[in-house]
PDB file of N, CA and C in Angstrom:
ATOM      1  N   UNK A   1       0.147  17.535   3.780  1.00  0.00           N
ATOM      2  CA  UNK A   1      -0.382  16.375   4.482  1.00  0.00           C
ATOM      3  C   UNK A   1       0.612  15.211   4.455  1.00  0.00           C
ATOM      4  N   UNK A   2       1.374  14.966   3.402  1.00  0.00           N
ATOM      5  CA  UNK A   2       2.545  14.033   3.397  1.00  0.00           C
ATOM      6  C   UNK A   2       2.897  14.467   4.382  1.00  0.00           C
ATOM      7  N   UNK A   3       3.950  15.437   4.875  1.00  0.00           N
ATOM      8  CA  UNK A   3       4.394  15.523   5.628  1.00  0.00           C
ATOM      9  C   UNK A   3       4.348  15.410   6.831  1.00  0.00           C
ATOM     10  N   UNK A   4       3.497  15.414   7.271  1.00  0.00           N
ATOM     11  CA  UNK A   4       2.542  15.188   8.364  1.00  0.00           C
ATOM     12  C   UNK A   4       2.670  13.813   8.783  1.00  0.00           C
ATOM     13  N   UNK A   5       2.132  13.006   8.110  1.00  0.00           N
ATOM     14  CA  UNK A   5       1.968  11.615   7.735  1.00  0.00           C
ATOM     15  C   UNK A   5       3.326  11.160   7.714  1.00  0.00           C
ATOM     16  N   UNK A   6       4.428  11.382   7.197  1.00  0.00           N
ATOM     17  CA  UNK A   6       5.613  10.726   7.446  1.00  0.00           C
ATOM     18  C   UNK A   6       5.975  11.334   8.788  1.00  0.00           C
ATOM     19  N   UNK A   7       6.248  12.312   9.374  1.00  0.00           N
ATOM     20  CA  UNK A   7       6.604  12.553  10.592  1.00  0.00           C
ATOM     21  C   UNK A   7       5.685  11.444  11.211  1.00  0.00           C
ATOM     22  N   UNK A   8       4.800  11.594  11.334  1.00  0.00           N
ATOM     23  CA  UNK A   8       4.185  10.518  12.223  1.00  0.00           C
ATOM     24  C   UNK A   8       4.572   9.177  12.174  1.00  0.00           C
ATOM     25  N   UNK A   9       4.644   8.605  10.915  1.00  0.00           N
ATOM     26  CA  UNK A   9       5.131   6.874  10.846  1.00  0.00           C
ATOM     27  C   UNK A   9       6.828   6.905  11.467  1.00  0.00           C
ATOM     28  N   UNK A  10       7.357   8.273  10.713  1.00  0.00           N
ATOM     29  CA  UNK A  10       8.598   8.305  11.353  1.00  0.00           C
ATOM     30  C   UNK A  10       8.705   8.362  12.955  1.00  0.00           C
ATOM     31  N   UNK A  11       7.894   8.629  13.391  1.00  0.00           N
ATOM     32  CA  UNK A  11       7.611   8.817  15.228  1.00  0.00           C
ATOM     33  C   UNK A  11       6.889   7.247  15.467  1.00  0.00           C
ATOM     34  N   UNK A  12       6.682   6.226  14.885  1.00  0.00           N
ATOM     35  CA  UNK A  12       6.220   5.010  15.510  1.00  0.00           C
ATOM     36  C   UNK A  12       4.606   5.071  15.108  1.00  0.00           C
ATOM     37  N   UNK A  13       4.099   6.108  14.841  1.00  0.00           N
ATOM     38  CA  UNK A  13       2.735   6.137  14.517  1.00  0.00           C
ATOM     39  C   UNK A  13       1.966   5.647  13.313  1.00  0.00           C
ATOM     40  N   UNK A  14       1.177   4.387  13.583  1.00  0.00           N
ATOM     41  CA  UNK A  14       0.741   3.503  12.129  1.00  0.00           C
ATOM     42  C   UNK A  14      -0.157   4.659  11.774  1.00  0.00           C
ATOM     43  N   UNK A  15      -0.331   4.876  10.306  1.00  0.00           N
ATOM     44  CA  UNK A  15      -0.967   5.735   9.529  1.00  0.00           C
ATOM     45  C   UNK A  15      -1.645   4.894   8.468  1.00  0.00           C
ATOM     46  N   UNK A  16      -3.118   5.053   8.643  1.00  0.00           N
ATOM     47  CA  UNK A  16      -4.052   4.174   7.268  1.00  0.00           C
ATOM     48  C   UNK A  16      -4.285   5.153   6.156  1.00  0.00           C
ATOM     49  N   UNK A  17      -4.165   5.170   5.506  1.00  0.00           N
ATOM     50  CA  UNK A  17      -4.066   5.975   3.992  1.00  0.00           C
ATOM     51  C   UNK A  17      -4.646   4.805   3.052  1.00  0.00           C
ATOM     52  N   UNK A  18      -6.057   5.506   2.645  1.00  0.00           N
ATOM     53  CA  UNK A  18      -7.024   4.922   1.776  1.00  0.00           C
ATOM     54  C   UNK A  18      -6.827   5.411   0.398  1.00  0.00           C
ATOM     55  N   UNK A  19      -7.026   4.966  -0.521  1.00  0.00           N
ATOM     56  CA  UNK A  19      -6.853   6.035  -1.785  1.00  0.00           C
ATOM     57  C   UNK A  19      -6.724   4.716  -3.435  1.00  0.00           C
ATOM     58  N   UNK A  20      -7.264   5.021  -4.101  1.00  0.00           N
ATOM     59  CA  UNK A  20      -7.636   4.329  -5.095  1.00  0.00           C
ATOM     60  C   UNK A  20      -6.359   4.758  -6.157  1.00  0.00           C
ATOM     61  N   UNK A  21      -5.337   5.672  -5.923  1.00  0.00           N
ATOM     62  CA  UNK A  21      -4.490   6.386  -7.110  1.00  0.00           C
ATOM     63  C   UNK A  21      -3.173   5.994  -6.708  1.00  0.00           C
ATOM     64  N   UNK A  22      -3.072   4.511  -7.414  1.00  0.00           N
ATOM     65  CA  UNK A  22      -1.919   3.896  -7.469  1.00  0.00           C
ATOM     66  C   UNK A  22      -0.580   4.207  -7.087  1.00  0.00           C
ATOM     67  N   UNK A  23       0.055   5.600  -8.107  1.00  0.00           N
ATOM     68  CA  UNK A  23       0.892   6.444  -7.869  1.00  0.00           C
ATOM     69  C   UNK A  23       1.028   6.969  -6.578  1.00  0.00           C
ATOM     70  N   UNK A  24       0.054   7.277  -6.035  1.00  0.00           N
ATOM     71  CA  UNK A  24       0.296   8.332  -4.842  1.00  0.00           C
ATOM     72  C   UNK A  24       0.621   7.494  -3.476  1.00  0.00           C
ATOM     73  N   UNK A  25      -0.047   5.749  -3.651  1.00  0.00           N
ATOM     74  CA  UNK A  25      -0.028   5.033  -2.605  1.00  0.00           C
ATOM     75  C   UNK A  25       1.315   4.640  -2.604  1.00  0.00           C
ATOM     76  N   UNK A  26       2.119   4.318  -3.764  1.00  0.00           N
ATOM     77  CA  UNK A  26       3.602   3.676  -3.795  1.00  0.00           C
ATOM     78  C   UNK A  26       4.215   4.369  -3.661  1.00  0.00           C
ATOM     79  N   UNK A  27       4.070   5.922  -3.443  1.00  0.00           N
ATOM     80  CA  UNK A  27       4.886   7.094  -3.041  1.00  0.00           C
ATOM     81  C   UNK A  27       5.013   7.368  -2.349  1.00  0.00           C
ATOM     82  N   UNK A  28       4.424   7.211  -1.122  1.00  0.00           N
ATOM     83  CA  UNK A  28       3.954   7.663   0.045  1.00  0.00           C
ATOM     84  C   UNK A  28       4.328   6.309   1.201  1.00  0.00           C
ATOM     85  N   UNK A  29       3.923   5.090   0.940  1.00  0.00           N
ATOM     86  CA  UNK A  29       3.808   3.771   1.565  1.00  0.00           C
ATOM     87  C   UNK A  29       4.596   3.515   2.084  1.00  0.00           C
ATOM     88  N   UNK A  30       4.718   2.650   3.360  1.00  0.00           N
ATOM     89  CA  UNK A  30       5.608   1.798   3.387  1.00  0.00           C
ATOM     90  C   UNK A  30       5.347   0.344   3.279  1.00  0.00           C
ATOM     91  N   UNK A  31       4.350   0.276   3.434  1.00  0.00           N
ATOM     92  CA  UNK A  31       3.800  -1.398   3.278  1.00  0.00           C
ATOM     93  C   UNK A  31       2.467  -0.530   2.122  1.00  0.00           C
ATOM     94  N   UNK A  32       1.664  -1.778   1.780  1.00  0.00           N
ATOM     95  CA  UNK A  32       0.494  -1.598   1.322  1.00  0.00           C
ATOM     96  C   UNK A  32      -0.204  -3.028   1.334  1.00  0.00           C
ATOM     97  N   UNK A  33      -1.367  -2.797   1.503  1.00  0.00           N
ATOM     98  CA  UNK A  33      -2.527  -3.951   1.940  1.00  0.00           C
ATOM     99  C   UNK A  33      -3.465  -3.894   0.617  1.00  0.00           C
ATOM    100  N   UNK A  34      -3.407  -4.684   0.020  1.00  0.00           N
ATOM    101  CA  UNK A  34      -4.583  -5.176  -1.065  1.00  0.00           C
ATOM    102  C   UNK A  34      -5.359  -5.463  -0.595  1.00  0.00           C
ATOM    103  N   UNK A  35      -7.047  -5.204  -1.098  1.00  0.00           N
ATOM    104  CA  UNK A  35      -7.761  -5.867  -1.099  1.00  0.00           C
ATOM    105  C   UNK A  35      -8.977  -6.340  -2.935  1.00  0.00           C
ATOM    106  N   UNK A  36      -9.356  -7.479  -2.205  1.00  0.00           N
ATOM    107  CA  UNK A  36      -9.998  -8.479  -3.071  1.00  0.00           C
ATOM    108  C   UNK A  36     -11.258  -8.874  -2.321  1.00  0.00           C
ATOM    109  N   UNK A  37     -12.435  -8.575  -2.787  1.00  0.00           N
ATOM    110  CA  UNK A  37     -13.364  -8.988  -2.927  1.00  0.00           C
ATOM    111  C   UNK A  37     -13.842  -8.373  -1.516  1.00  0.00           C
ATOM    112  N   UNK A  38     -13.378  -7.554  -1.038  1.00  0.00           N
ATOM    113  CA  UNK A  38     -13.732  -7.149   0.661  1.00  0.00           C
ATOM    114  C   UNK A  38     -12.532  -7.919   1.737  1.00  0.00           C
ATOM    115  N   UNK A  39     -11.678  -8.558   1.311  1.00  0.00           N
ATOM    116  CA  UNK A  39     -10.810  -9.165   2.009  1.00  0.00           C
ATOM    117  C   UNK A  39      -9.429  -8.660   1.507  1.00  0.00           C
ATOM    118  N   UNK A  40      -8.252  -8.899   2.675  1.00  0.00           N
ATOM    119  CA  UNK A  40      -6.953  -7.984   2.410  1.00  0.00           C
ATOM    120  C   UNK A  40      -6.776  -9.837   1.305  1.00  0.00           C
ATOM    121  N   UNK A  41      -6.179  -9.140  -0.036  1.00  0.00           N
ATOM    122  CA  UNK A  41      -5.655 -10.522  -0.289  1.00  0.00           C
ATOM    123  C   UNK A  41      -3.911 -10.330  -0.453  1.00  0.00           C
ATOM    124  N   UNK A  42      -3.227  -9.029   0.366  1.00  0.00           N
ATOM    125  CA  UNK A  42      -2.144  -9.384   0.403  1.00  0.00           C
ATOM    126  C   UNK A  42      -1.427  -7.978   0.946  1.00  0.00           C
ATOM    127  N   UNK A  43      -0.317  -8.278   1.327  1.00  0.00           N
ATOM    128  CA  UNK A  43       0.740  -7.141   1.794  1.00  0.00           C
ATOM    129  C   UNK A  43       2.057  -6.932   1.046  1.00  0.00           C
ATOM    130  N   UNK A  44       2.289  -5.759   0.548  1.00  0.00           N
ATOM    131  CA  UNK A  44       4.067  -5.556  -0.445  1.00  0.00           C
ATOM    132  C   UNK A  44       4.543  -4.906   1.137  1.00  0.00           C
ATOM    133  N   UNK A  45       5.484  -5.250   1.135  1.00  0.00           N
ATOM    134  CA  UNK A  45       6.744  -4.298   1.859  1.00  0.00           C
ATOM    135  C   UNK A  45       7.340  -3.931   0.460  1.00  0.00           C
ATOM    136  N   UNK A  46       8.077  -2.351   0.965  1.00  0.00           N
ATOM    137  CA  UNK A  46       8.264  -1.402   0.115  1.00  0.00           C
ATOM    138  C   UNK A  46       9.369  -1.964  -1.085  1.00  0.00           C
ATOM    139  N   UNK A  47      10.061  -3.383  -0.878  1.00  0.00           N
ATOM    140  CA  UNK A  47      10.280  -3.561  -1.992  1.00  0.00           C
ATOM    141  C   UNK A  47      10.126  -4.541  -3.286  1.00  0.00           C
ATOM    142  N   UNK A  48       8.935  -4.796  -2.732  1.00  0.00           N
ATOM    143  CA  UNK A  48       7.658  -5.549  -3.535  1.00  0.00           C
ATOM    144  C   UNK A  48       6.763  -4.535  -4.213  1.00  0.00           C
ATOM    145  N   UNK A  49       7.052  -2.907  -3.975  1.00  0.00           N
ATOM    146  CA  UNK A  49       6.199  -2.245  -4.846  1.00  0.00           C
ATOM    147  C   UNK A  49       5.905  -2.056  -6.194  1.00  0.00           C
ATOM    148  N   UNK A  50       5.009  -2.576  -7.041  1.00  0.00           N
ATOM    149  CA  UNK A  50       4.776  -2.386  -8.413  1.00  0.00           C
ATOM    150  C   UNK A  50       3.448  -2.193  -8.682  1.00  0.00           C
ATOM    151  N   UNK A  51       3.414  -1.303  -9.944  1.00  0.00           N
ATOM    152  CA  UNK A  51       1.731  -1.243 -10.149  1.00  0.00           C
ATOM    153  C   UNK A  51       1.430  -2.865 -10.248  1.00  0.00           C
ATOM    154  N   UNK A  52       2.671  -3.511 -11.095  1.00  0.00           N
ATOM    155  CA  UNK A  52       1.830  -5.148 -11.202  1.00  0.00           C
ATOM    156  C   UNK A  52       1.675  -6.174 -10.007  1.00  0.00           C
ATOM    157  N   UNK A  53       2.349  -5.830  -9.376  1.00  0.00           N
ATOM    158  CA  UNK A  53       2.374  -6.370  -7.812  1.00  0.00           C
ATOM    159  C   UNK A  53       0.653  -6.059  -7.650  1.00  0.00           C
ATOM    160  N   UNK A  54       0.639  -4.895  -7.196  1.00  0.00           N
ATOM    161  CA  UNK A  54      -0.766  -4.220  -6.580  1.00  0.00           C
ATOM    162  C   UNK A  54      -1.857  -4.880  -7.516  1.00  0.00           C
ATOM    163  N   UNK A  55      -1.817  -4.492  -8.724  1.00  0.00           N
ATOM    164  CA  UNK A  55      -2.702  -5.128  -9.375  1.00  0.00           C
ATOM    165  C   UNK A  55      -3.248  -6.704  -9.521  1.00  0.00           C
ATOM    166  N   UNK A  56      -2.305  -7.050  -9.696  1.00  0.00           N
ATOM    167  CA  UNK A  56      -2.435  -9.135  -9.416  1.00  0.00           C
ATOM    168  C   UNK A  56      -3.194  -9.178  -8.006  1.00  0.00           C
ATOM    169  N   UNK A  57      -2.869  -8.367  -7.092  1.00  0.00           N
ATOM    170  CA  UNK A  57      -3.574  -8.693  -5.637  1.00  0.00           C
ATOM    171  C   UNK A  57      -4.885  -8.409  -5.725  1.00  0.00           C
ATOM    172  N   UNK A  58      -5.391  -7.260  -6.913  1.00  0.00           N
ATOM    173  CA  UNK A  58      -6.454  -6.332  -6.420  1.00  0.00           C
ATOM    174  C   UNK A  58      -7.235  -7.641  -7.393  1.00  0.00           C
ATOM    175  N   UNK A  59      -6.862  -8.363  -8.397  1.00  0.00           N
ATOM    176  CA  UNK A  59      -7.530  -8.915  -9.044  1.00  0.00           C
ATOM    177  C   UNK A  59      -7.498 -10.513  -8.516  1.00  0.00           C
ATOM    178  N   UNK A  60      -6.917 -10.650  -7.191  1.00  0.00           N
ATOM    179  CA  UNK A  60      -7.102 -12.067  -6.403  1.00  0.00           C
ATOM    180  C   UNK A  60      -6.041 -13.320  -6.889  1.00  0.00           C
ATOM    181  N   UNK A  61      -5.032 -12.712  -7.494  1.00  0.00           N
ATOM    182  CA  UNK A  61      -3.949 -13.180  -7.900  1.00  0.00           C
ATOM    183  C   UNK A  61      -2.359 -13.215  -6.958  1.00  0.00           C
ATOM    184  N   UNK A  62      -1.560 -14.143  -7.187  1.00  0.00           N
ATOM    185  CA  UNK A  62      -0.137 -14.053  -5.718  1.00  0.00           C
ATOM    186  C   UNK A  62       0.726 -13.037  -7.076  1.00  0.00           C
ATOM    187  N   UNK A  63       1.339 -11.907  -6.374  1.00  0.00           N
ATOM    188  CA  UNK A  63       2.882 -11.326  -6.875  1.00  0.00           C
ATOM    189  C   UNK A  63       3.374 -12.252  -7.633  1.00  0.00           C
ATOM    190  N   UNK A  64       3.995 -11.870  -8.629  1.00  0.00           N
ATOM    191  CA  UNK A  64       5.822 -12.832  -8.979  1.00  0.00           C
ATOM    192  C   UNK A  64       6.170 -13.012  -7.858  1.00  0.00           C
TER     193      UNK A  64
END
């Protein structure tokens, strides 16, 4: 299914990938969208990726 999924973003095609398992989202990503409280409270481009990045967002907090 990765594969799949990157051919496609690699072809121009936005791909939403839901998933609660940290690891697999920063592996896979190229951006990622936090959310907080039901609201996005933020976006990493891929080299803003950190579990602590993600986490500060998920808990309604700004990145370093």
């Amino acid at each position: 299914i990765y594969g799949l999924m990157r051919a496609l973003a690699d072809a121009g095609v936005a791909v939403l990938m839901i998933s609660s398992d940290m690891e697999e989202v920063i592996g896979v990503s190229d951006r990622i969208a936090v959310m907080h409280e039901g609201q996005i409270s933020g976006i990493l481009d891929k080299e803003q990726f950190s579990q602590e990045n993600v986490l500060l967002l998920a808990v309604g907090k700004q990145p370093r």
